[in-house]
C-alpha atoms as a PDB file:
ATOM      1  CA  UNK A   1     105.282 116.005  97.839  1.00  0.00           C
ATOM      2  CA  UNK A   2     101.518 115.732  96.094  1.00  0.00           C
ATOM      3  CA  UNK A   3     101.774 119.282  95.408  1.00  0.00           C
ATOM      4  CA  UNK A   4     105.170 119.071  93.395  1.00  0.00           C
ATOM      5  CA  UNK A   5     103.869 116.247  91.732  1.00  0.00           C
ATOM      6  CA  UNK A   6     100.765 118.351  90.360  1.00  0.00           C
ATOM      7  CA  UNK A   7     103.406 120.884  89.637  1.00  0.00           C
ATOM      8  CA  UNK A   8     105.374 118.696  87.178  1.00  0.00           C
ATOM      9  CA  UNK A   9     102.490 117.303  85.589  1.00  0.00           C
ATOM     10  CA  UNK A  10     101.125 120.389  84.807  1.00  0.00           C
ATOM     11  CA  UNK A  11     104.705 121.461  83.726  1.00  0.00           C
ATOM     12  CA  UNK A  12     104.293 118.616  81.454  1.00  0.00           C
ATOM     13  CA  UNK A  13     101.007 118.990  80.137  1.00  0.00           C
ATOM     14  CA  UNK A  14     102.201 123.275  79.329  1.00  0.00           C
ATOM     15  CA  UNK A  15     105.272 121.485  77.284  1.00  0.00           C
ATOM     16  CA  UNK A  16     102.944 118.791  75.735  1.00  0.00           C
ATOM     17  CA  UNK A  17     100.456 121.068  74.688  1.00  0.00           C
ATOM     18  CA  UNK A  18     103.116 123.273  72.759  1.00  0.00           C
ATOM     19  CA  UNK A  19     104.024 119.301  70.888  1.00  0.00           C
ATOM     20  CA  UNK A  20     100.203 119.103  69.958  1.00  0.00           C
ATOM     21  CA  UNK A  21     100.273 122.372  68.605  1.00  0.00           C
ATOM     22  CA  UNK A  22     102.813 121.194  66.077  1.00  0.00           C
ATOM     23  CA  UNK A  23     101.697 117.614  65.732  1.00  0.00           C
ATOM     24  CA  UNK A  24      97.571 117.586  66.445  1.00  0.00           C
ATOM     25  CA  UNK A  25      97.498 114.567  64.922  1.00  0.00           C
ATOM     26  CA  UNK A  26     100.121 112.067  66.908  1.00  0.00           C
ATOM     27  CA  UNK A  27      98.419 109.428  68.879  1.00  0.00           C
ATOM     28  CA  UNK A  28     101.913 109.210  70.916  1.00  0.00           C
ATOM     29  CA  UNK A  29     101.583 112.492  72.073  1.00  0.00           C
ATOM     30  CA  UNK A  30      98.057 112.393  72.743  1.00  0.00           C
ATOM     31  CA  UNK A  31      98.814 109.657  75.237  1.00  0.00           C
ATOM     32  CA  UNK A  32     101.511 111.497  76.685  1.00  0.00           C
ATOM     33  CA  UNK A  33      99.278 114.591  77.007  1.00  0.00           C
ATOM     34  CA  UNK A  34      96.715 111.877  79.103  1.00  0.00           C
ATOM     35  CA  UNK A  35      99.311 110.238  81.335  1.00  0.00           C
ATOM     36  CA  UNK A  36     100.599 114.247  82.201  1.00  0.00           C
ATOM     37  CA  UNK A  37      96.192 115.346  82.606  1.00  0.00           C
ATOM     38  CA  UNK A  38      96.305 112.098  84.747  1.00  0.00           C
ATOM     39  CA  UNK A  39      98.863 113.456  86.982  1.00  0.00           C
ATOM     40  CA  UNK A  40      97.732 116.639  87.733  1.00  0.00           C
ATOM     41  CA  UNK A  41      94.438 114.862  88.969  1.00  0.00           C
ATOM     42  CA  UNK A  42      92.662 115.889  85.803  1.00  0.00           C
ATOM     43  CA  UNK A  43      90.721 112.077  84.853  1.00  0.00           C
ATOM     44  CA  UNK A  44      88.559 113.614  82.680  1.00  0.00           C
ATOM     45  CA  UNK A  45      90.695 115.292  80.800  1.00  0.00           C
ATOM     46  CA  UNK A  46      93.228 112.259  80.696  1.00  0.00           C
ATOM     47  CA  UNK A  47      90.009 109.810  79.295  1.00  0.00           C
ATOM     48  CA  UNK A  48      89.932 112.670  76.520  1.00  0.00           C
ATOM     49  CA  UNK A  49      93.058 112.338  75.495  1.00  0.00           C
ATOM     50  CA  UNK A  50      93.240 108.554  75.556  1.00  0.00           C
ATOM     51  CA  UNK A  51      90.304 107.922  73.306  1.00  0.00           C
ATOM     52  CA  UNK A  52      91.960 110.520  70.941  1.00  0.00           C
ATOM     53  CA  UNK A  53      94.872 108.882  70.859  1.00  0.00           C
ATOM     54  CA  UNK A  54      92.934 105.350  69.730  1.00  0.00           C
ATOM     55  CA  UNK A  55      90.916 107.233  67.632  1.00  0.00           C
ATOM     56  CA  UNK A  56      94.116 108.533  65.832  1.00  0.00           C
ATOM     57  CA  UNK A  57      95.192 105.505  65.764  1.00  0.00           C
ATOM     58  CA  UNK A  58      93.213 102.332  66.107  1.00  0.00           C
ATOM     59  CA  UNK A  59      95.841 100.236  67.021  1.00  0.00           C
ATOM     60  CA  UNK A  60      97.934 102.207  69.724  1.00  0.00           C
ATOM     61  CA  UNK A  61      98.301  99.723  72.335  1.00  0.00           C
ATOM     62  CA  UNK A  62      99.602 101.654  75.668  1.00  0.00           C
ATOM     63  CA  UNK A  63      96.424 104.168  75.030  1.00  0.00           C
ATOM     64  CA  UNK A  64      94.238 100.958  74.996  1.00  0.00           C
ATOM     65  CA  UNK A  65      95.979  99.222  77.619  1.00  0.00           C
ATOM     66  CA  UNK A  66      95.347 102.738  79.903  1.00  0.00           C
ATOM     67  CA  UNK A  67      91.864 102.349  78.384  1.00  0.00           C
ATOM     68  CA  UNK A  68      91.087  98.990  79.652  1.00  0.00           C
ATOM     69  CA  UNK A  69      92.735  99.598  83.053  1.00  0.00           C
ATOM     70  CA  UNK A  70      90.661 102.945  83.257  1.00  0.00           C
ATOM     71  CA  UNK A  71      87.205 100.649  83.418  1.00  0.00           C
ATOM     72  CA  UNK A  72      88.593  97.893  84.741  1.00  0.00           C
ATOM     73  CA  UNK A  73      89.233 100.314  88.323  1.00  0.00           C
ATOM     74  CA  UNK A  74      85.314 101.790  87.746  1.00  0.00           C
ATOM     75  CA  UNK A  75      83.816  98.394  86.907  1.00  0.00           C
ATOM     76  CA  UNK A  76      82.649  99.111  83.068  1.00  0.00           C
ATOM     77  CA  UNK A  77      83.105  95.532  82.588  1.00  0.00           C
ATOM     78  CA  UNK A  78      81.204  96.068  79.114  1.00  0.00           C
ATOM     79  CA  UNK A  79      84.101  98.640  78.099  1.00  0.00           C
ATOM     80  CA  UNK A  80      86.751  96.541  79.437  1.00  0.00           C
ATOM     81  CA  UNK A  81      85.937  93.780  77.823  1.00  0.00           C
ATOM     82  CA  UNK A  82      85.835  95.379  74.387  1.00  0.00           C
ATOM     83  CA  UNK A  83      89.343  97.122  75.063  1.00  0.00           C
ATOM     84  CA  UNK A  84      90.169  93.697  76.005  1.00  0.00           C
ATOM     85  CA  UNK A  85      89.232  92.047  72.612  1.00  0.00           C
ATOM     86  CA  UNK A  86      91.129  94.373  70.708  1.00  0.00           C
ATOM     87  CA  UNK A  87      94.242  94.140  72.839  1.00  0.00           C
ATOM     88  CA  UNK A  88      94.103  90.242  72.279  1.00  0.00           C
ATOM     89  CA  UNK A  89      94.102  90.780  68.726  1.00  0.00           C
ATOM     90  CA  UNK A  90      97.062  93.347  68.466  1.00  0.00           C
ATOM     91  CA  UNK A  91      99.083  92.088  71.108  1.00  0.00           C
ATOM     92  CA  UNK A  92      98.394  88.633  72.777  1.00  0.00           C
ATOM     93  CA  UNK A  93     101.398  88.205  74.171  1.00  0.00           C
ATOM     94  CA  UNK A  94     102.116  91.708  75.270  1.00  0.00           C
ATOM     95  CA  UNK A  95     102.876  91.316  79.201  1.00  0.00           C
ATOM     96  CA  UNK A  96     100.155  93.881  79.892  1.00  0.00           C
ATOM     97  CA  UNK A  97      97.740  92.472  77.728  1.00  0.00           C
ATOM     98  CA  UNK A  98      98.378  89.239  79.749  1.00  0.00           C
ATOM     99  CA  UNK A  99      97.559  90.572  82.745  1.00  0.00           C
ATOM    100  CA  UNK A 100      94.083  92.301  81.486  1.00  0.00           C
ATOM    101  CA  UNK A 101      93.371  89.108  80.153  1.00  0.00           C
ATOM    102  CA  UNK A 102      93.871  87.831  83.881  1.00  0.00           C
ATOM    103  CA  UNK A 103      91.609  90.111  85.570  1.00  0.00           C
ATOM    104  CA  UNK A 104      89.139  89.115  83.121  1.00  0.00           C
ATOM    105  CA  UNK A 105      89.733  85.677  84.163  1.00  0.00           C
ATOM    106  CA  UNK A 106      89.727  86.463  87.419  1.00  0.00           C
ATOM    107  CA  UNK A 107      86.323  88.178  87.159  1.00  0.00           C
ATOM    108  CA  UNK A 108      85.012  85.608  85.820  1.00  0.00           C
ATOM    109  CA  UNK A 109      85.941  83.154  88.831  1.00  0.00           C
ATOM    110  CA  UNK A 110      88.598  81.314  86.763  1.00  0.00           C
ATOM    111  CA  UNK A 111      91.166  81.908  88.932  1.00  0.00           C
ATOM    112  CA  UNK A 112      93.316  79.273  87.921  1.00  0.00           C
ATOM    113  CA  UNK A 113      93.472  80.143  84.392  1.00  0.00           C
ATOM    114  CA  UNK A 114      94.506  84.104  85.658  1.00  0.00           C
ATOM    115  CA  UNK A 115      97.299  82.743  87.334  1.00  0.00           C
ATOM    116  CA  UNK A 116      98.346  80.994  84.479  1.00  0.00           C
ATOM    117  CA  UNK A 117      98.480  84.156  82.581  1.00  0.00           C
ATOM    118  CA  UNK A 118     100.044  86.076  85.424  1.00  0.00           C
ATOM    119  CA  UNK A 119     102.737  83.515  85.584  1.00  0.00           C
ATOM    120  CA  UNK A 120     103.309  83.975  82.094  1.00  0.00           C
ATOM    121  CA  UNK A 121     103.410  87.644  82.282  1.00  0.00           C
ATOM    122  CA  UNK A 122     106.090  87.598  85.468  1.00  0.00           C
ATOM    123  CA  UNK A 123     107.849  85.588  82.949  1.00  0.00           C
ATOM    124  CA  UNK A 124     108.039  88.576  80.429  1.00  0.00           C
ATOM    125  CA  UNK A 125     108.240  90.927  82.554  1.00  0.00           C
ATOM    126  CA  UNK A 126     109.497  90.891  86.038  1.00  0.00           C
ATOM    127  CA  UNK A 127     108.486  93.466  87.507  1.00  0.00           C
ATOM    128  CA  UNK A 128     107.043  94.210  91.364  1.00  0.00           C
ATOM    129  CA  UNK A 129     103.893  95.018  89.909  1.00  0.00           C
ATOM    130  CA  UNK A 130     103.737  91.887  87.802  1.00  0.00           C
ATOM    131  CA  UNK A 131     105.132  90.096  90.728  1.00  0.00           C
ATOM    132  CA  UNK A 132     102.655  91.682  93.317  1.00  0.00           C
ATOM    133  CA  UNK A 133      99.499  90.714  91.236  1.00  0.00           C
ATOM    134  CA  UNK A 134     101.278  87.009  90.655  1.00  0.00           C
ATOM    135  CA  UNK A 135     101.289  86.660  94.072  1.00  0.00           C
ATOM    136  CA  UNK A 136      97.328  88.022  94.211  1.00  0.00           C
ATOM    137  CA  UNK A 137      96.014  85.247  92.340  1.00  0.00           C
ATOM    138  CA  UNK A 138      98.508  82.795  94.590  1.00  0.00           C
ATOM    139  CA  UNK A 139      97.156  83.489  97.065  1.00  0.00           C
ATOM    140  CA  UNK A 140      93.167  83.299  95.937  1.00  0.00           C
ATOM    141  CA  UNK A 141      94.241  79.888  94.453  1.00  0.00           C
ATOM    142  CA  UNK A 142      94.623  78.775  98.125  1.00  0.00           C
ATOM    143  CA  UNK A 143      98.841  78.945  97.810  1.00  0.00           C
ATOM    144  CA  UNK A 144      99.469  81.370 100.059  1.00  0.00           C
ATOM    145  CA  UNK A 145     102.692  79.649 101.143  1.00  0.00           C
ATOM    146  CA  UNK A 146     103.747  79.814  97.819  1.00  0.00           C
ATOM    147  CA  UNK A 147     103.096  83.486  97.361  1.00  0.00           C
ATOM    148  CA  UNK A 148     105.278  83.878 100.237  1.00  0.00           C
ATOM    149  CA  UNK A 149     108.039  81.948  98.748  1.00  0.00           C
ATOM    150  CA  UNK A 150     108.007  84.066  95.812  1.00  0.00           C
ATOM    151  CA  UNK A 151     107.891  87.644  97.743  1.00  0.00           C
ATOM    152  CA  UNK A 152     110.620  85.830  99.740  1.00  0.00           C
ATOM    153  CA  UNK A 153     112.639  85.201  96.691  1.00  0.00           C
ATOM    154  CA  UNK A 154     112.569  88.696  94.833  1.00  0.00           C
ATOM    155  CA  UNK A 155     113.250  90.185  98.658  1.00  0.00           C
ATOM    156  CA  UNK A 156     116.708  88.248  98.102  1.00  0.00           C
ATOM    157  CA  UNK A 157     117.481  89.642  95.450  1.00  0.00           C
ATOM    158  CA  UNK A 158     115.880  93.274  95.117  1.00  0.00           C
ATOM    159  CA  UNK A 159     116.272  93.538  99.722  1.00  0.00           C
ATOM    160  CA  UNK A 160     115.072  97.739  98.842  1.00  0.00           C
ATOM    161  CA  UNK A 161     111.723  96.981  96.978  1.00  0.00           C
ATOM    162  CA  UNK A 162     109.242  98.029 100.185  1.00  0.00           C
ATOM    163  CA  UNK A 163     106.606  97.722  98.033  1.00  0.00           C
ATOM    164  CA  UNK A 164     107.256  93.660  97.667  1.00  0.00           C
ATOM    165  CA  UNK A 165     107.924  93.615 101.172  1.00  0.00           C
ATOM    166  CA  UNK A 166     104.670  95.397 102.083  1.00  0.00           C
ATOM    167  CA  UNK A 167     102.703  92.307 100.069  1.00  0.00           C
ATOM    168  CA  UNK A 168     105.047  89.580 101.913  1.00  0.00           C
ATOM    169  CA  UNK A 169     104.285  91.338 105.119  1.00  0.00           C
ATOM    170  CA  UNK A 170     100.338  91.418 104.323  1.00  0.00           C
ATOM    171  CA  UNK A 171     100.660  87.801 102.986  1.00  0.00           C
ATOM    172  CA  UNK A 172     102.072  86.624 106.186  1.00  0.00           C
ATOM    173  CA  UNK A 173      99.293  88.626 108.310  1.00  0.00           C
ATOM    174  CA  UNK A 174      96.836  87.058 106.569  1.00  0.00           C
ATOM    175  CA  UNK A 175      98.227  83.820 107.131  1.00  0.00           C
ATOM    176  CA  UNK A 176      98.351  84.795 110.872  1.00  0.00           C
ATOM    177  CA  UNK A 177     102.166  84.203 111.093  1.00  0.00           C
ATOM    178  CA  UNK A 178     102.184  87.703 113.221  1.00  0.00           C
ATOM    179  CA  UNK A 179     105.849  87.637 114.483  1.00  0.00           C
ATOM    180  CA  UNK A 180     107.134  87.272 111.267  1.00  0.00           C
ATOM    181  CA  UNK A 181     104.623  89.913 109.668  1.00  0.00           C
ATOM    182  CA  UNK A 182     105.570  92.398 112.355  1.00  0.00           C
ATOM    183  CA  UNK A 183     109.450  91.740 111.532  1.00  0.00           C
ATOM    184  CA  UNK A 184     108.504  92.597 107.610  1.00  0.00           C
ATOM    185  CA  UNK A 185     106.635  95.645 108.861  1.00  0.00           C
ATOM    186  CA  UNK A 186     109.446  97.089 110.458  1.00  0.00           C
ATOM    187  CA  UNK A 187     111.674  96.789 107.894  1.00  0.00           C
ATOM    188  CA  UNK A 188     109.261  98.679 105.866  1.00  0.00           C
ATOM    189  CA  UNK A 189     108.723 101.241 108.309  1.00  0.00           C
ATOM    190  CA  UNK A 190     112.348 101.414 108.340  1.00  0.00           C
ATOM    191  CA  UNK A 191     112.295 102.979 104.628  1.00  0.00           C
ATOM    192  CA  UNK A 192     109.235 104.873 104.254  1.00  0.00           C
ATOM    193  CA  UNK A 193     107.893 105.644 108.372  1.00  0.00           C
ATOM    194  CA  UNK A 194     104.958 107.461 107.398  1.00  0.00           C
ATOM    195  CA  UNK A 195     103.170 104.194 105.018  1.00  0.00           C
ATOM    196  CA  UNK A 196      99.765 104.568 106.317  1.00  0.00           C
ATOM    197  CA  UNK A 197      99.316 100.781 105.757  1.00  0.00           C
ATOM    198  CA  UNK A 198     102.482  99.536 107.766  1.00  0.00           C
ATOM    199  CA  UNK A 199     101.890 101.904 110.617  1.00  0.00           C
ATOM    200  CA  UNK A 200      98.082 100.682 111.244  1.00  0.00           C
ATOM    201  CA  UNK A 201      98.983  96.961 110.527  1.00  0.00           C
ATOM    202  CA  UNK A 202     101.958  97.278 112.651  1.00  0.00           C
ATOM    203  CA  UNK A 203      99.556  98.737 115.586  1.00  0.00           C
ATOM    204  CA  UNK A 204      97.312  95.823 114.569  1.00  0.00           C
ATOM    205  CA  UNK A 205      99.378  93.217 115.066  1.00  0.00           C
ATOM    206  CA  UNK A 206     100.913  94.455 118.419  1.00  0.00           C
ATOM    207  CA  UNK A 207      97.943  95.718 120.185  1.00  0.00           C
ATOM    208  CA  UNK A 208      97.608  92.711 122.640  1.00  0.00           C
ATOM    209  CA  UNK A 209     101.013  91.975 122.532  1.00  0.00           C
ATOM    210  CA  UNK A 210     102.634  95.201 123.116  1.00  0.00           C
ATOM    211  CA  UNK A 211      99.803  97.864 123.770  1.00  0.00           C
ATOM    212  CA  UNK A 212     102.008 101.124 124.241  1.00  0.00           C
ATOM    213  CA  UNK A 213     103.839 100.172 121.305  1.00  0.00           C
ATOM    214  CA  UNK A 214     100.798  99.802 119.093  1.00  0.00           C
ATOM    215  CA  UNK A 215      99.201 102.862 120.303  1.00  0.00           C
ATOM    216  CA  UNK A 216     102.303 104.576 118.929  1.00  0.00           C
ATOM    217  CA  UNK A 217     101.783 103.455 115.567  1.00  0.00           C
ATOM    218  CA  UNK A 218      98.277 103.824 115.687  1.00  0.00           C
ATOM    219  CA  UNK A 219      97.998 107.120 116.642  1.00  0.00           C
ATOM    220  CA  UNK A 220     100.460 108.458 113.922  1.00  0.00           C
ATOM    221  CA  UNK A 221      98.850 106.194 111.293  1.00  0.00           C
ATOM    222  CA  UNK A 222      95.552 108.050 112.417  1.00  0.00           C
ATOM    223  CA  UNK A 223      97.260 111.658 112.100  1.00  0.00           C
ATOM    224  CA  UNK A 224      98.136 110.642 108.549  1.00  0.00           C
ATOM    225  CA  UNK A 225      95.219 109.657 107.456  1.00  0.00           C
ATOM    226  CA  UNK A 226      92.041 111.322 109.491  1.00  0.00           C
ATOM    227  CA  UNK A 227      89.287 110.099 107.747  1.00  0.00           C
ATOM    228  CA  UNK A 228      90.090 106.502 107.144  1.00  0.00           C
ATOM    229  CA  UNK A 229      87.629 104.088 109.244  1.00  0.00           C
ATOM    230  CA  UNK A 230      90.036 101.186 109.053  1.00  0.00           C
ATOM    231  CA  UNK A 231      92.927 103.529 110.630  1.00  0.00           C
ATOM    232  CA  UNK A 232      90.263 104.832 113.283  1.00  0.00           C
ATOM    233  CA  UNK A 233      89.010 101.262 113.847  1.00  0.00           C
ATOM    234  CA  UNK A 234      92.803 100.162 115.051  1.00  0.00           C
ATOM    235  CA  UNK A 235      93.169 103.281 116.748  1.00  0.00           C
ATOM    236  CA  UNK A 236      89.614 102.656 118.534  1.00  0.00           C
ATOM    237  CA  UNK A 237      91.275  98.690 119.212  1.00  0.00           C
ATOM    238  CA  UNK A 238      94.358 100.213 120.616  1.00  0.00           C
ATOM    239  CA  UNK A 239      93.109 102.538 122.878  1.00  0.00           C
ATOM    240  CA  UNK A 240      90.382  99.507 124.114  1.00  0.00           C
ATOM    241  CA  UNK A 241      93.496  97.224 124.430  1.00  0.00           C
ATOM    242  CA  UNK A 242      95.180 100.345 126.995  1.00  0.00           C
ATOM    243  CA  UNK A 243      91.690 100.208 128.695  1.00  0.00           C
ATOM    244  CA  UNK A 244      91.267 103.827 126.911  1.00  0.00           C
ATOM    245  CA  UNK A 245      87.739 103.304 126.955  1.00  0.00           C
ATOM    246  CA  UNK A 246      86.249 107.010 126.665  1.00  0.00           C
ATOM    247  CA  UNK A 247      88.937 107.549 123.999  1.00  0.00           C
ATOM    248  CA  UNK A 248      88.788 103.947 122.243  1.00  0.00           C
ATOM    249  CA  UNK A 249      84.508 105.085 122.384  1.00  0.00           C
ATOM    250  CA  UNK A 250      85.211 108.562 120.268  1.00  0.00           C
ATOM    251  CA  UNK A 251      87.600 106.847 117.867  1.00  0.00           C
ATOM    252  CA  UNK A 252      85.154 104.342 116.950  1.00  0.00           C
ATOM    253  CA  UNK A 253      82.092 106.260 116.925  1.00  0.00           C
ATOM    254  CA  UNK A 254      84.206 108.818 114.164  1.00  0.00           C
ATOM    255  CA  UNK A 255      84.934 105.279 112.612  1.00  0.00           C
ATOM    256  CA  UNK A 256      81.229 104.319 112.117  1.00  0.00           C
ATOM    257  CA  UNK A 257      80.698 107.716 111.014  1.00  0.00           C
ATOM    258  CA  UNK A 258      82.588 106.752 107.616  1.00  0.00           C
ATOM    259  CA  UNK A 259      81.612 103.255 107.709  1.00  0.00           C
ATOM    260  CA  UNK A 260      77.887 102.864 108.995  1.00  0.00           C
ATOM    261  CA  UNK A 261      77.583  99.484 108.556  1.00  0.00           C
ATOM    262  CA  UNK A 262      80.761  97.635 108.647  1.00  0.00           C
ATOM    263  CA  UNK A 263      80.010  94.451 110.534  1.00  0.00           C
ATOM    264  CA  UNK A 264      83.322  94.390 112.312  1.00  0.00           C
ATOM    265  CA  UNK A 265      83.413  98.155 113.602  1.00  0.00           C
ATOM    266  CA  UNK A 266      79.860  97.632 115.148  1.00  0.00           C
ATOM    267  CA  UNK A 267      81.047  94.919 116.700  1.00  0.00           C
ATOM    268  CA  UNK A 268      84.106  96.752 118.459  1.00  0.00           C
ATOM    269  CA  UNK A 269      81.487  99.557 119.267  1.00  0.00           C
ATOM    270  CA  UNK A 270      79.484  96.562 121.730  1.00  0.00           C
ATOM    271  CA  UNK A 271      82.907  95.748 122.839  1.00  0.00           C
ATOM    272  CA  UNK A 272      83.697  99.261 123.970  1.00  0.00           C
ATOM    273  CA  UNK A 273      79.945 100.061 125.624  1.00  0.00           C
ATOM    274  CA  UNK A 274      80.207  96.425 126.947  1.00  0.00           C
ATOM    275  CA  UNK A 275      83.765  97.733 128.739  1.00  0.00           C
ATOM    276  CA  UNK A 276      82.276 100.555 129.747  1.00  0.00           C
ATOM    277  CA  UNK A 277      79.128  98.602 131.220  1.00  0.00           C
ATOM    278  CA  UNK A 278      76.306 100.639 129.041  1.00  0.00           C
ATOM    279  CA  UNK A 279      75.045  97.090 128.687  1.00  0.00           C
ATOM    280  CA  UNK A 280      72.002  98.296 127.067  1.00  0.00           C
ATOM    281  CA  UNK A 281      74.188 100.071 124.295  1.00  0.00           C
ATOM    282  CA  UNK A 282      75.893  96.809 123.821  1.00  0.00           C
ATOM    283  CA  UNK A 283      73.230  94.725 123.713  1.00  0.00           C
ATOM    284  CA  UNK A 284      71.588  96.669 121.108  1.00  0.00           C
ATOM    285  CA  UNK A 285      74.079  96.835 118.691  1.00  0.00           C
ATOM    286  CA  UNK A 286      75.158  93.242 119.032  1.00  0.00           C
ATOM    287  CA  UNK A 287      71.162  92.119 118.032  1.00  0.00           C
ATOM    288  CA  UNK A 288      70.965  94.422 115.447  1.00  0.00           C
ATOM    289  CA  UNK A 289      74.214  93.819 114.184  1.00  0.00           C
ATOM    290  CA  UNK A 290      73.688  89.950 114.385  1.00  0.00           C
ATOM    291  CA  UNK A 291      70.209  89.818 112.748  1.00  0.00           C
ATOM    292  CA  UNK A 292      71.796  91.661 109.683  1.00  0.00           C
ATOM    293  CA  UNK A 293      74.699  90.753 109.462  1.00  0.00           C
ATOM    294  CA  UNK A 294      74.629  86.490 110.626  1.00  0.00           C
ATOM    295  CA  UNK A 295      78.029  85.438 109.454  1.00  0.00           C
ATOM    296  CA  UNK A 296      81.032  87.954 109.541  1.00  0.00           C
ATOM    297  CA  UNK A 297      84.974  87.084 110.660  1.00  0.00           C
ATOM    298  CA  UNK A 298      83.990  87.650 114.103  1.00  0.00           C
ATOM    299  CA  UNK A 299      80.505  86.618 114.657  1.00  0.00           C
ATOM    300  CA  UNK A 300      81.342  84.008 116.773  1.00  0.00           C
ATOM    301  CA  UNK A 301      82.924  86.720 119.307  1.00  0.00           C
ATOM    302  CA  UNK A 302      79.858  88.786 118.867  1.00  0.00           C
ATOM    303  CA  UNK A 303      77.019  85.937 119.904  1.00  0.00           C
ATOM    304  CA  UNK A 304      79.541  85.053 122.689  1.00  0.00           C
ATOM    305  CA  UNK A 305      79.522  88.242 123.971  1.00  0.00           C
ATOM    306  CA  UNK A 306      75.870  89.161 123.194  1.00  0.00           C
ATOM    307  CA  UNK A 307      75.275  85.415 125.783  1.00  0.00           C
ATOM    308  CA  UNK A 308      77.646  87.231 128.167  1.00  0.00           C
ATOM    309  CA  UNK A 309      76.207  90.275 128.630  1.00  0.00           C
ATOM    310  CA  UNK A 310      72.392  88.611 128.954  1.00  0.00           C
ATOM    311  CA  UNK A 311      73.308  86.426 131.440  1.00  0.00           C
END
């Protein structure tokens, strides 16, 4: 699938390039020419283009919004904001605008106010996207019920859109309503059975519950995806909860490999050498990891263990 993908964007860019040959100076087509350079993988290229396009024309607003979007994901704050400023003054109430002007909010810690604009925007524009990142700032507001309610909502009425689904199903994880999570997982899995995301969540959420089941998931969510720690840390969980030690060992050892330092991971490592008895192994992770790293979602499983194990 990738590969046809790059195919017909470089397809595009061949037929677009033909356009500019004609037309060098059409800020349209420029943008065109960066969303086809964009698909075939080519960013540089596709940042090229973009700026043409606004230096064409000034006040092209989908090369801007691409613009702003573009530093936004690298964290060129300085950029964004000045694509930002200009957007606000050519279109305010552009749905897309809105939502820039959100992140910025956002950024800023005025989450409030980006949900404001957000609901504004969904209001425009109802889209999954628009909906997805409504629910975002929900949720960091503290309504994660109500972010729920809403994914539940558009599910009603749009029952095929796996990517809502996906966000209901994280929202309920997160609000550690795992039955019902696991149910919205399935249905997604159901629809697309290689997401990465559902597969390892899935495994996640099952592990204790149904172990053989989990390691299913797990171990095809870590075939699809080889070098993600988060996949191998699951995997590593999985294989600890089917007393898989050795294995559960290798899998998060390759996970640590990606992710040196991630507070959780080294924790699951001391779990594994602490199955295993290599006490000292445990031990010394635990103190390290505890000196560095105080506070972390399970800390309070790490000192307990750490007093176990010294005992």
């Amino acid at each position: 699938m990738p590969a046809r993908s790059s195919k017909n964007a470089s397809a595009a860019q061949f037929t677009l390039e033909q356009l500019l040959q004609a037309t060098p100076d059409s800020a349209s087509i420029r943008h065109m020419m960066a969303m086809a350079a964009a698909g075939a993988g080519d960013e540089a290229r596709a940042k090229e283009e973009l700026q043409r396009a606004v230096d064409l024309d000034e006040n092209y607003v989908p090369s801007r919004i691409t613009l702003a979007r573009l530093a936004l994901a690298n964290n060129a704050m300085d950029v964004f904001e000045q694509q930002l400023k200009k957007l606000l003054a050519l279109a305010p109430e552009q749905p897309d605008v809105l939502l820039l002007q959100a992140a910025s909010e956002h950024a800023s810690g005025n989450t409030s106010k980006a949900l404001a604009l957000a609901e504004q925007a969904f209001k425009l524009a109802q889209s999954t996207s628009t909906l997805i990142t409504l629910g975002s700032y929900q949720e960091a507001t503290g309504d994660r019920e109500g972010a729920v309610k809403r994914y539940e909502s558009w599910l009603e009425e749009h029952p095929d859109d796996s990517s809502a689904r996906m966000a209901l199903a994280n929202s309920l994880q997160h609000a550690q309503r795992w039955d019902d999570a696991g149910a919205q997982y399935s249905l997604v899995l159901e629809a697309a059975p290689d997401s990465v995301i559902a597969l390892n969540n899935q495994a996640w959420i099952l592990r204790e519950k149904n172990p053989v089941q989990a390691l299913e998931y797990a171990r095809k969510a870590s075939a699809l995806a080889p070098d993600s720690a988060d996949v191998l840390d699951t995997l590593a969980m999985v294989e600890f909860g089917n007393k898989d030690y050795p294995r559960a060992r290798r899998s998060i050892e390759r996970a640590l490999k990606l992710a040196p330092d991630h507070p959780s991971m080294l924790y699951h490592s001391a779990m594994i050498a602490a199955a295993m008895e290599d006490t000292a192994a445990a031990k010394a992770t635990l103190e390290q990891l505890l000196a560095q790293s105080p506070e972390f979602p399970e800390s309070a499983e790490a000192r307990a263990l750490l007093t176990k194990i010294t005992r």
